[in-house]
C-alpha atoms as a PDB file:
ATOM      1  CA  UNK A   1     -39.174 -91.990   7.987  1.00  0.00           C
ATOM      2  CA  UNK A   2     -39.490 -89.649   5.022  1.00  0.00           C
ATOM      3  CA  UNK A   3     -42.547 -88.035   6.597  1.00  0.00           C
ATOM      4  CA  UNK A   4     -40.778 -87.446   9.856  1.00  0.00           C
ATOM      5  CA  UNK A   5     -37.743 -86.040   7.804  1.00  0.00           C
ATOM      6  CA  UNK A   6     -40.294 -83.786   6.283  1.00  0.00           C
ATOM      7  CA  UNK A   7     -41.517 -82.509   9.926  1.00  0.00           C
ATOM      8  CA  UNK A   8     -38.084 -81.760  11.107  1.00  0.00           C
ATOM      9  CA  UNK A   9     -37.165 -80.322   8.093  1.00  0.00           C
ATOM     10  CA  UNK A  10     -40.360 -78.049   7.957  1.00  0.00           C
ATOM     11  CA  UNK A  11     -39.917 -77.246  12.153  1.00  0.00           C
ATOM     12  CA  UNK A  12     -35.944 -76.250  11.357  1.00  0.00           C
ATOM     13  CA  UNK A  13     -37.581 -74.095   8.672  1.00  0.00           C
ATOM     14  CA  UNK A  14     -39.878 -72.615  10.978  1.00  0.00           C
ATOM     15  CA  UNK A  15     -37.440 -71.670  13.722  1.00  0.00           C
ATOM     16  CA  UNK A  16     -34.738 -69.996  11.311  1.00  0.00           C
ATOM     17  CA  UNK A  17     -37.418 -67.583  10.031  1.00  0.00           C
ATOM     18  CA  UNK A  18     -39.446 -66.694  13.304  1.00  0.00           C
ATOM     19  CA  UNK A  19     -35.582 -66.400  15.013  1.00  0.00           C
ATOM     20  CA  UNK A  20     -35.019 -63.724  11.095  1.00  0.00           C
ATOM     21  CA  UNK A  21     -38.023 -62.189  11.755  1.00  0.00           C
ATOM     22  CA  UNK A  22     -37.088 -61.399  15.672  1.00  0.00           C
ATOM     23  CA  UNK A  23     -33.850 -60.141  14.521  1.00  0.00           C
ATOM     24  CA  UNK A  24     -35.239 -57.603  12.115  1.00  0.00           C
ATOM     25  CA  UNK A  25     -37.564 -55.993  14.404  1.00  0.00           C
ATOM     26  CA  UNK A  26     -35.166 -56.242  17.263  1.00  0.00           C
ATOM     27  CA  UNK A  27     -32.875 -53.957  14.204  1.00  0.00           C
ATOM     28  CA  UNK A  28     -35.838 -51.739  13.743  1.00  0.00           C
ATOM     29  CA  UNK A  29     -36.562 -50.971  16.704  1.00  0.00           C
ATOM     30  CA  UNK A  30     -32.314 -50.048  17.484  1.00  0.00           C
ATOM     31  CA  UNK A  31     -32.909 -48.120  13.901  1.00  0.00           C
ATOM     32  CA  UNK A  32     -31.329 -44.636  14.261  1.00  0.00           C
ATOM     33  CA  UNK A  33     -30.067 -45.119  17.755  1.00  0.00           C
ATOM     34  CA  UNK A  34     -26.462 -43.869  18.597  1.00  0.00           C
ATOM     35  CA  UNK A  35     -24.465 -45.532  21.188  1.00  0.00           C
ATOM     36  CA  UNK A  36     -22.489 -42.918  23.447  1.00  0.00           C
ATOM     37  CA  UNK A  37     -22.047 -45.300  26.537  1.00  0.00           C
ATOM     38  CA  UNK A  38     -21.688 -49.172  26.328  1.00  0.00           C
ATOM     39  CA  UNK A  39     -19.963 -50.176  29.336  1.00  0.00           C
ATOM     40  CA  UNK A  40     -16.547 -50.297  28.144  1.00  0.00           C
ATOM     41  CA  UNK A  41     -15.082 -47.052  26.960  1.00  0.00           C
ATOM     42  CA  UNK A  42     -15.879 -42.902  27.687  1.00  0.00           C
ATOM     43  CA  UNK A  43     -14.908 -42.461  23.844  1.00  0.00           C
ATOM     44  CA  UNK A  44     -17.937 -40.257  23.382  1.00  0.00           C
ATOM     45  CA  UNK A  45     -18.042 -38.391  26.784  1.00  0.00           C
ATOM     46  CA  UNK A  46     -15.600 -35.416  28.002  1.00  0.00           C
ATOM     47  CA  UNK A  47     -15.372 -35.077  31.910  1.00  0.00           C
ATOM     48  CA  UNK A  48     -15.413 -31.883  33.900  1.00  0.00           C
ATOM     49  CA  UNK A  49     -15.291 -31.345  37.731  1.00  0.00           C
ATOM     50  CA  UNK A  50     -13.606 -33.618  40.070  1.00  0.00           C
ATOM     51  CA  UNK A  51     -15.921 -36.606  40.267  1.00  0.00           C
ATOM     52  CA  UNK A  52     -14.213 -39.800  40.588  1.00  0.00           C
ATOM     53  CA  UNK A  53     -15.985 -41.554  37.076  1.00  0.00           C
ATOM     54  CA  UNK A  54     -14.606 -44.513  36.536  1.00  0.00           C
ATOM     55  CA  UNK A  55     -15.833 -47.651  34.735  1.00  0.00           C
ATOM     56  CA  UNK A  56     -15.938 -50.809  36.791  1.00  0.00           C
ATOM     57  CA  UNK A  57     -17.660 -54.219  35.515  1.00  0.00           C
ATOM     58  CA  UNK A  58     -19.764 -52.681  32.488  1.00  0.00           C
ATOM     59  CA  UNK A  59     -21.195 -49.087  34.078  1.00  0.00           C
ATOM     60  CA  UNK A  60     -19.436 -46.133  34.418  1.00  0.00           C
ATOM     61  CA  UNK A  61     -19.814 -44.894  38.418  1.00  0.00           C
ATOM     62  CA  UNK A  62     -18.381 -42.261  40.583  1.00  0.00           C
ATOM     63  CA  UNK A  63     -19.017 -41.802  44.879  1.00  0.00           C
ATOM     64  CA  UNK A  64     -16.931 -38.670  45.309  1.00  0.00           C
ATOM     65  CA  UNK A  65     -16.253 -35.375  44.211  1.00  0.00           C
ATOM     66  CA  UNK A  66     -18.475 -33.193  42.228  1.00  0.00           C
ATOM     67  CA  UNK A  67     -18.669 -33.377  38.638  1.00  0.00           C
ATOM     68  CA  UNK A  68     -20.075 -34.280  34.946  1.00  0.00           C
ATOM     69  CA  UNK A  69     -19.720 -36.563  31.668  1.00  0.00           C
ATOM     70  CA  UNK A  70     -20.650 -33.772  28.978  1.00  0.00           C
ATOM     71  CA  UNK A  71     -20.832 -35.752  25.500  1.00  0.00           C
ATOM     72  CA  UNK A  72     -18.733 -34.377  22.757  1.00  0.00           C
ATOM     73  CA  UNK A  73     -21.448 -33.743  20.143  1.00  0.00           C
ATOM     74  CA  UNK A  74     -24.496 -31.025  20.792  1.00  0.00           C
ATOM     75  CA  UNK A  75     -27.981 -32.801  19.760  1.00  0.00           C
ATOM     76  CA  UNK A  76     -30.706 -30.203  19.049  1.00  0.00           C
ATOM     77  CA  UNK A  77     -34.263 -32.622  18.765  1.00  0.00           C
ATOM     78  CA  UNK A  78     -33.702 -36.377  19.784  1.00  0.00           C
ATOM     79  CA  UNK A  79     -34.818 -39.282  22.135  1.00  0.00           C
ATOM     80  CA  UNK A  80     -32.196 -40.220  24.843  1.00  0.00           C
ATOM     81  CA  UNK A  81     -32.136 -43.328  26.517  1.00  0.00           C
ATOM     82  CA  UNK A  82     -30.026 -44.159  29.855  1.00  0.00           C
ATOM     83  CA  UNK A  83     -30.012 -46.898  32.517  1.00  0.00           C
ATOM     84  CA  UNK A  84     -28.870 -45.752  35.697  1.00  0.00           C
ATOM     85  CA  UNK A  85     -28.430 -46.943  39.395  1.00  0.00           C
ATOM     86  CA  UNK A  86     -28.203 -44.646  42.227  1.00  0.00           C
ATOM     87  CA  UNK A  87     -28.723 -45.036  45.988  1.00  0.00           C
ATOM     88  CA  UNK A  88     -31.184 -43.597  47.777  1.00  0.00           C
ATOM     89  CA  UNK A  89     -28.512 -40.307  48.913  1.00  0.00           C
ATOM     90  CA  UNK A  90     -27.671 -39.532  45.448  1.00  0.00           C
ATOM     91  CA  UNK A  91     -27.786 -36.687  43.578  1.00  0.00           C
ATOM     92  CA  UNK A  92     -27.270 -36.972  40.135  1.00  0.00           C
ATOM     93  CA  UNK A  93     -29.992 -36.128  36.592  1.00  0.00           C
ATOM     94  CA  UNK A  94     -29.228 -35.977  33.063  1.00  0.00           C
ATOM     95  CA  UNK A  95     -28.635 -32.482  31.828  1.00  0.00           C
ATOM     96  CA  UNK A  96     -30.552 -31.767  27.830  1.00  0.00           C
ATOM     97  CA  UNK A  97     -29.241 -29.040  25.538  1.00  0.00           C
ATOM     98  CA  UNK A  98     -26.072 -27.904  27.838  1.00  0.00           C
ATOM     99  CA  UNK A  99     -24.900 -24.596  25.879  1.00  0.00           C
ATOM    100  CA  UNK A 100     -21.702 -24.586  28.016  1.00  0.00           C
ATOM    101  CA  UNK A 101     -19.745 -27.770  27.688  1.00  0.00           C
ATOM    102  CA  UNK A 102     -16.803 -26.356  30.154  1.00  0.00           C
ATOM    103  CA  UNK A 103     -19.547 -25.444  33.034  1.00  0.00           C
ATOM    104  CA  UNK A 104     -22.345 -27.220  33.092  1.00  0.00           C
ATOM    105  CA  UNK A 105     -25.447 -25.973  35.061  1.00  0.00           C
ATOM    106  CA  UNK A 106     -29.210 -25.567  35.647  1.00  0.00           C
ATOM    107  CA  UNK A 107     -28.976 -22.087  34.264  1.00  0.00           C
ATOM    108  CA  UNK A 108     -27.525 -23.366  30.824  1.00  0.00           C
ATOM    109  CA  UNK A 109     -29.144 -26.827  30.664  1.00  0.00           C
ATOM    110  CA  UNK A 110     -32.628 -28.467  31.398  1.00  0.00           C
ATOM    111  CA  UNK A 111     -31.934 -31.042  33.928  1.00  0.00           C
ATOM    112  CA  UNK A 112     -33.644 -34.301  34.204  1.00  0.00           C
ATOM    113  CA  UNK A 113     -33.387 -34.967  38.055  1.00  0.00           C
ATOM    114  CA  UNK A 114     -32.590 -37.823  39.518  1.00  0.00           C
ATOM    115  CA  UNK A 115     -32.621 -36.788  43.673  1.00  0.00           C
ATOM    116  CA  UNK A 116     -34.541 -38.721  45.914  1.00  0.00           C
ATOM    117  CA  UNK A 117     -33.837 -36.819  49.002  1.00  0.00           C
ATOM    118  CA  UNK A 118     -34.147 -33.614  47.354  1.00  0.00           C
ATOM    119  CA  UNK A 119     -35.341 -30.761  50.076  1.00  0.00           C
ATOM    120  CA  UNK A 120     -37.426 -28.932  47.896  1.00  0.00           C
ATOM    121  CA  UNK A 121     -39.231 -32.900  46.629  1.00  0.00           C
ATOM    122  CA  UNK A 122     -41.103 -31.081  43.730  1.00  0.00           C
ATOM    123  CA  UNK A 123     -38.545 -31.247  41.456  1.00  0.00           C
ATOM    124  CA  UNK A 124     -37.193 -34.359  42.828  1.00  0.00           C
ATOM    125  CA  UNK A 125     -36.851 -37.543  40.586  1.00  0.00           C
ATOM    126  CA  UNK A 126     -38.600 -37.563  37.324  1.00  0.00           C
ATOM    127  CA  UNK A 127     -38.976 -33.650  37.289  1.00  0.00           C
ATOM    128  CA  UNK A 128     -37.253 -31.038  34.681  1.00  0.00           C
ATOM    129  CA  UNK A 129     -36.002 -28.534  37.256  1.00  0.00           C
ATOM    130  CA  UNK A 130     -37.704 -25.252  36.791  1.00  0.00           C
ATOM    131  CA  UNK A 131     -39.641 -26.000  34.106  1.00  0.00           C
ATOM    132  CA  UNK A 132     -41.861 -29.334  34.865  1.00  0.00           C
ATOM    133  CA  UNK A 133     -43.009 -30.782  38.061  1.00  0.00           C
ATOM    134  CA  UNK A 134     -43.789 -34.656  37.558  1.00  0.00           C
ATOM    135  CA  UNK A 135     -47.153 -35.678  36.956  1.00  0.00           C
ATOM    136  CA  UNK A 136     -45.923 -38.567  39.480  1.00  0.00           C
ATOM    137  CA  UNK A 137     -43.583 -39.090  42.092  1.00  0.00           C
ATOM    138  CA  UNK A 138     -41.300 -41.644  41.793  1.00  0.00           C
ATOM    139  CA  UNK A 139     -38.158 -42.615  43.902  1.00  0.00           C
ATOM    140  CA  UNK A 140     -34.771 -44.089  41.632  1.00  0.00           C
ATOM    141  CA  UNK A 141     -32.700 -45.591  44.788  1.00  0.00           C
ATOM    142  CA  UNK A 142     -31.729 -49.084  45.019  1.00  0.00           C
ATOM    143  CA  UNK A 143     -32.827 -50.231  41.837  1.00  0.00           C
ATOM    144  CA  UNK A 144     -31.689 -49.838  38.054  1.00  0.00           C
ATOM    145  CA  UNK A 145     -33.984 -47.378  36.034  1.00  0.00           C
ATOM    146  CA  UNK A 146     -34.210 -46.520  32.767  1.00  0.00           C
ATOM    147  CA  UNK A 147     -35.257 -42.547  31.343  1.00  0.00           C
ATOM    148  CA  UNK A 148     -36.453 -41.749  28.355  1.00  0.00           C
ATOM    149  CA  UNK A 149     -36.487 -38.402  27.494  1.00  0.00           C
ATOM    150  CA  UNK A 150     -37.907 -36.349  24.341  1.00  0.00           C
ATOM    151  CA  UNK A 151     -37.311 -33.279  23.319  1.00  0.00           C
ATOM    152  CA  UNK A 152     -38.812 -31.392  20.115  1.00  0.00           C
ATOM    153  CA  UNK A 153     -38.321 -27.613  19.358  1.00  0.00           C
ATOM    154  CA  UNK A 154     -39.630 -26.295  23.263  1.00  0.00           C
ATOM    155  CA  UNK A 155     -41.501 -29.587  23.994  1.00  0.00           C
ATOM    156  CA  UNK A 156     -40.159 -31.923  26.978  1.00  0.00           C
ATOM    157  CA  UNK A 157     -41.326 -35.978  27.490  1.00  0.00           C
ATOM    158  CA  UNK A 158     -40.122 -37.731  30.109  1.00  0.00           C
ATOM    159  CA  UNK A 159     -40.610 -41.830  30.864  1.00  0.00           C
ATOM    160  CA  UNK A 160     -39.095 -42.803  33.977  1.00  0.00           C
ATOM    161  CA  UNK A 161     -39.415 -46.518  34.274  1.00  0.00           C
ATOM    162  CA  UNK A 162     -42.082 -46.984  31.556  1.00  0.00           C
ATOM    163  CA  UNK A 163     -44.310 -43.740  33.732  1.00  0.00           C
ATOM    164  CA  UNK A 164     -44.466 -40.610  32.091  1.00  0.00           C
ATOM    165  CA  UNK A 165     -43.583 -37.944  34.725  1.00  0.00           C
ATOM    166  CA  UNK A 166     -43.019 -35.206  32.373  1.00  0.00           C
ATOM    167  CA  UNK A 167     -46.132 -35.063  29.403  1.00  0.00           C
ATOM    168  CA  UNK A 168     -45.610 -32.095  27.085  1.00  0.00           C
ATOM    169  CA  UNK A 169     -43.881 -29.875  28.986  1.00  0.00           C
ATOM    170  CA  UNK A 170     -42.346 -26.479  27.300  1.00  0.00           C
ATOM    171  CA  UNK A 171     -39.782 -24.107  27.423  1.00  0.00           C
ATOM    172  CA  UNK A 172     -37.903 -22.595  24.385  1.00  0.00           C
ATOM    173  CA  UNK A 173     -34.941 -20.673  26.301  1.00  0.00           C
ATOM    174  CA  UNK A 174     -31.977 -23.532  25.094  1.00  0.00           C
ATOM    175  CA  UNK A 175     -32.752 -24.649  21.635  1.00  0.00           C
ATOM    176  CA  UNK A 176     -29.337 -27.027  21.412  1.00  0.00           C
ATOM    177  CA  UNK A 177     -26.759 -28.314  22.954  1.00  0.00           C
ATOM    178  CA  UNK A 178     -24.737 -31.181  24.913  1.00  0.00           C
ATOM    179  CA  UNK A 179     -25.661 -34.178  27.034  1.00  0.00           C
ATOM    180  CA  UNK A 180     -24.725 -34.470  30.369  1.00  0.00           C
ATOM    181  CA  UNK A 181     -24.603 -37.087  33.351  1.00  0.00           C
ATOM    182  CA  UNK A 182     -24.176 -35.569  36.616  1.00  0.00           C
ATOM    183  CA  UNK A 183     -22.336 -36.517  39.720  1.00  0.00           C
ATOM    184  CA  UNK A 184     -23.166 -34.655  43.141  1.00  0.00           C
ATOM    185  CA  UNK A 185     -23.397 -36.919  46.033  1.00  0.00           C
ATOM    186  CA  UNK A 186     -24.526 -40.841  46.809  1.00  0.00           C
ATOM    187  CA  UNK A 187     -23.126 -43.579  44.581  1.00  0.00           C
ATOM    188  CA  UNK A 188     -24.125 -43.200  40.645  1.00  0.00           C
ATOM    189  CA  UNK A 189     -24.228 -45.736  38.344  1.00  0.00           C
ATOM    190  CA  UNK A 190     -24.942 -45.414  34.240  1.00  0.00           C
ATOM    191  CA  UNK A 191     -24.935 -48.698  32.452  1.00  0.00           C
ATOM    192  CA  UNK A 192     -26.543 -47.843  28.912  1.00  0.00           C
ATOM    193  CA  UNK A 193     -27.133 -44.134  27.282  1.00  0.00           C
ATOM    194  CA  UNK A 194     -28.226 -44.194  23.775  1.00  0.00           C
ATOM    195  CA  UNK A 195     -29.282 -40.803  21.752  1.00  0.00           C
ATOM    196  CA  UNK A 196     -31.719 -40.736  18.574  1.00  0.00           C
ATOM    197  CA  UNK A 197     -31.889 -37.408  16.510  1.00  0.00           C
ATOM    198  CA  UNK A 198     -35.306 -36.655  15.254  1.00  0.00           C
END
């Protein structure tokens, strides 16, 4: 009986530290990382345009109008990190380094595209418009993605879905700036969008 005391004992012992160790790289890995959308509040985000945005069962979503979320703080070097679902009409990206938080657009920002149907498809999903083509062409619609985007001094990454579209890419005209989630046609959907200076 003792023994089998011992066993327990020593598998309880077991479990509490693997389930420790789990937690503390699960915090490592989160290290740094700044929530600005969680599903339940646009605390962080400023809205301009007429874009319907409203937040509906843990993601913030909009199907009419034309418009952005522009975040509140300007990031100069960081990571970002956002899940989004769109349908296969939409036309939506995530705009880097927006110098005008009143009027966002291509000429003041780098956007991340996220446009399927695009007519001009080489800087369709997965592209920086204007500055990088993707290295691979990947379509967003129907399913929930994640991006991961880079950006260091004039350098550009971007992951779309765990494939790098966008390797190196540079361009040093913005050097700072605001965060931006676009709305332009389809349905949109963002369900996660974390930012990590570096």
């Amino acid at each position: 009986m003792k023994r089998w005391f011992a066993i327990s004992l020593g598998l309880v012992f077991i479990g509490i530290t693997a389930f420790s160790y789990s937690q503390q790289a699960a915090g490592q890995a989160d290290a740094g990382w700044v929530t600005l959308f969680d599903g339940k509040n646009l605390d962080n985000w400023s809205a301009i345009g007429d874009a319907n945005w409203r937040i509906a069962d843990g993601v913030v979503e909009a199907d009419k109008g034309n418009g952005f979320l522009v975040s509140k703080t300007a990031y100069t070097d960081y990571q970002i990190r956002a899940e989004f679902w769109v349908d296969s009409d939409a036309n939506s990206g995530v705009f880097i380094r927006c110098t005008d938080p009143a009027k966002v657009t291509a000429a003041n920002a780098y956007e991340v595209n996220i446009f399927d149907k695009r007519p001009d498809p080489s800087y369709g999903t997965g592209a920086i418009v204007n500055v990088a083509k993707p290295s691979v062409y990947l379509k967003a619609g129907g399913l929930w993605n994640a991006y991961e985007i880079t950006v260091k001094g004039p350098k550009f990454t971007v992951v779309l879905n765990g494939t790098k579209t966008v390797d190196g890419a540079e361009d040093s005209k913005l050097a700072t700036g605001r965060i931006a989630l676009q709305y332009a046609a389809g349905v949109v959907k963002f369900r996660k969008v974390q930012v990590k200076p570096i």
